[in-house]
Protein backbone atom coordinates (compact mmCIF):
# COMPACT_ATOMS: atom_id res chain seq x y z
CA UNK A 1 3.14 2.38 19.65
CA UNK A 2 3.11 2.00 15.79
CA UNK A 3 2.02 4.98 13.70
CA UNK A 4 1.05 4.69 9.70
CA UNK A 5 0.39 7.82 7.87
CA UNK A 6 -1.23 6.82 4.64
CA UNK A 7 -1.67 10.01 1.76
CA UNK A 8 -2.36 10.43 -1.71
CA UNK A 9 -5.70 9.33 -2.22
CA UNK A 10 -8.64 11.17 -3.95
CA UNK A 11 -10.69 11.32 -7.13
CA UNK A 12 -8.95 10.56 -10.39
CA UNK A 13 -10.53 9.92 -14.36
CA UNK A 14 -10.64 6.63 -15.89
CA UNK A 15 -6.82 6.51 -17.26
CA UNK A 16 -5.49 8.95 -14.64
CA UNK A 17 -2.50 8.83 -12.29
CA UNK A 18 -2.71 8.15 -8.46
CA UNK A 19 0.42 8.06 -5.86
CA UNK A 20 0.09 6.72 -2.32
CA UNK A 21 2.63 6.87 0.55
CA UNK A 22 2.03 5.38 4.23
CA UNK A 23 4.64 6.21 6.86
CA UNK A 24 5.23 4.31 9.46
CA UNK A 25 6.48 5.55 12.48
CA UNK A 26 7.08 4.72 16.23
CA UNK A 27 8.30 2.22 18.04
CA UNK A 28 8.38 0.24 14.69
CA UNK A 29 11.46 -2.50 15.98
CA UNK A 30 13.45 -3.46 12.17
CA UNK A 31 10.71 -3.79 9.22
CA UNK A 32 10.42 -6.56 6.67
CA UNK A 33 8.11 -7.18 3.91
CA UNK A 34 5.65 -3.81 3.38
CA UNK A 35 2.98 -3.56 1.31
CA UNK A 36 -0.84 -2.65 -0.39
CA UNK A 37 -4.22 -4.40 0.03
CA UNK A 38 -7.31 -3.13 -1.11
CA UNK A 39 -11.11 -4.01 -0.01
CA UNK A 40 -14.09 -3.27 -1.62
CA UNK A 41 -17.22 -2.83 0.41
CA UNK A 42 -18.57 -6.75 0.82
CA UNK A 43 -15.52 -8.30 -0.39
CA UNK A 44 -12.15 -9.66 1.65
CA UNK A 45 -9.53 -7.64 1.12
CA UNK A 46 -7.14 -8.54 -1.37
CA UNK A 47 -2.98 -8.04 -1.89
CA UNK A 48 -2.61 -5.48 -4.22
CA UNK A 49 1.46 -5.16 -4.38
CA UNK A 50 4.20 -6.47 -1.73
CA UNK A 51 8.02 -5.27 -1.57
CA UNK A 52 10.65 -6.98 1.28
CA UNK A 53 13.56 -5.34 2.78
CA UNK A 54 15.51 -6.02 -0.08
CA UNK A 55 13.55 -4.57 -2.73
CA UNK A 56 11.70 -7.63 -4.28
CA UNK A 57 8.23 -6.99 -5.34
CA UNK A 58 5.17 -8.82 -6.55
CA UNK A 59 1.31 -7.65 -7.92
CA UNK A 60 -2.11 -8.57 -8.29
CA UNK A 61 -1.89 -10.03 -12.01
CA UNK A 62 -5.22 -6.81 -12.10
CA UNK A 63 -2.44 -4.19 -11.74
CA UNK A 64 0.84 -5.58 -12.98
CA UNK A 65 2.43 -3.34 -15.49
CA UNK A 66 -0.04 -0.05 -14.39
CA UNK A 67 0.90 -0.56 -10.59
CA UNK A 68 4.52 -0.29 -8.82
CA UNK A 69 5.10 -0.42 -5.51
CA UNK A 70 8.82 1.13 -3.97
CA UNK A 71 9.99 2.10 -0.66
CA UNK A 72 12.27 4.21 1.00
CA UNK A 73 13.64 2.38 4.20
CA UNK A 74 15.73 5.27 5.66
CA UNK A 75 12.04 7.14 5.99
CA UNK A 76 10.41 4.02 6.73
CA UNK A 77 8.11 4.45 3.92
CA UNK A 78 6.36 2.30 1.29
CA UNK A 79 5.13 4.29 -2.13
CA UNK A 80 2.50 2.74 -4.68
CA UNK A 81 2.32 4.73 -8.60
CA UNK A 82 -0.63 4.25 -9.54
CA UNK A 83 -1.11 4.28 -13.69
CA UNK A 84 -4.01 3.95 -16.55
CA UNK A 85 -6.63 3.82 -13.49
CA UNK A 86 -9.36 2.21 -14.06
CA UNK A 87 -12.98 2.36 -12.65
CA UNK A 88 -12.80 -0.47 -10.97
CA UNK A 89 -10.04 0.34 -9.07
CA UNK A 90 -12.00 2.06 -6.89
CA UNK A 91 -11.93 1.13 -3.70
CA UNK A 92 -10.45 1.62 -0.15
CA UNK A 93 -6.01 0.66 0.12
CA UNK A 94 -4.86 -0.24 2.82
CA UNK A 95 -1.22 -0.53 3.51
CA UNK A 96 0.90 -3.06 5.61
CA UNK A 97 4.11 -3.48 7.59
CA UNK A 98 5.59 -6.43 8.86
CA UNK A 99 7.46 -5.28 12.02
CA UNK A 100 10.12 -7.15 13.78
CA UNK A 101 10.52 -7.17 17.62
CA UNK A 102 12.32 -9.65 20.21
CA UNK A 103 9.61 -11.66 20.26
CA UNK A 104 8.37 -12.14 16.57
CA UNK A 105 7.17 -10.39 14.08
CA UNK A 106 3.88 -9.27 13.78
CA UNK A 107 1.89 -7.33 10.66
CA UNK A 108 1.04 -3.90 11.35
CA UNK A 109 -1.77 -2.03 8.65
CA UNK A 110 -3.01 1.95 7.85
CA UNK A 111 -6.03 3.17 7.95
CA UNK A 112 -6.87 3.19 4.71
CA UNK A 113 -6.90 5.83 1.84
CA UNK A 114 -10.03 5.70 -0.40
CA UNK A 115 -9.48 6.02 -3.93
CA UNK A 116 -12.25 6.82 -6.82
CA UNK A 117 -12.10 6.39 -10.69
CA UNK A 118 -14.54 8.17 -12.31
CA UNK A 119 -15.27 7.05 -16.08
């Protein structure tokens, strides 16, 4: 069984500061790429920032330079700062972990942590 705990949500003003972390924990096998989606209510969800193993990242051209995404790999954990929010950022994140096993590797997700920026 895979765990996630995802934290750090919660209300925040227009130009406000948000941090989530998701844990994952388990019987994860070796993780690879890790990451943040977010989905608004009637919409697909949509990559918000991705790290691998090694560090590399990439954003949503909507939060580059206000987002960063960083992890922690001896805790298994993936960390998104959140800067200048922005009311519509608001929305449900949901993060991601691409788990590797003997047979494959297979993407693993959180429950979700809703975040709301008032203006």
């Amino acid at each position: 069984q895979v765990q996630f705990v995802e934290s750090g949500g919660g209300l925040v003003q227009a130009g406000g500061s948000l941090r989530l972390s998701c844990a994952v924990s388990g019987s994860t096998g070796s993780i690879n790429g890790m990451g943040w989606y977010r989905q608004a209510p009637g919409k697909q969800r949509a990559l918000v920032a991705v790290i691998s193993s090694g560090g590399t990242t990439n954003y949503a051209d909507s939060v580059r330079g206000r987002f960063t995404i960083s992890r922690d790999n001896a805790k298994n954990t993936v960390y998104l700062q959140m800067n200048s929010l922005k009311p519509e950022d608001t929305t449900v994140y949901y993060c991601y972990a691409d788990l590797n096993f003997a047979l494959g590797t297979s993407r693993y997700w959180g429950q979700g942590t809703q975040v709301t920026v008032s203006s």
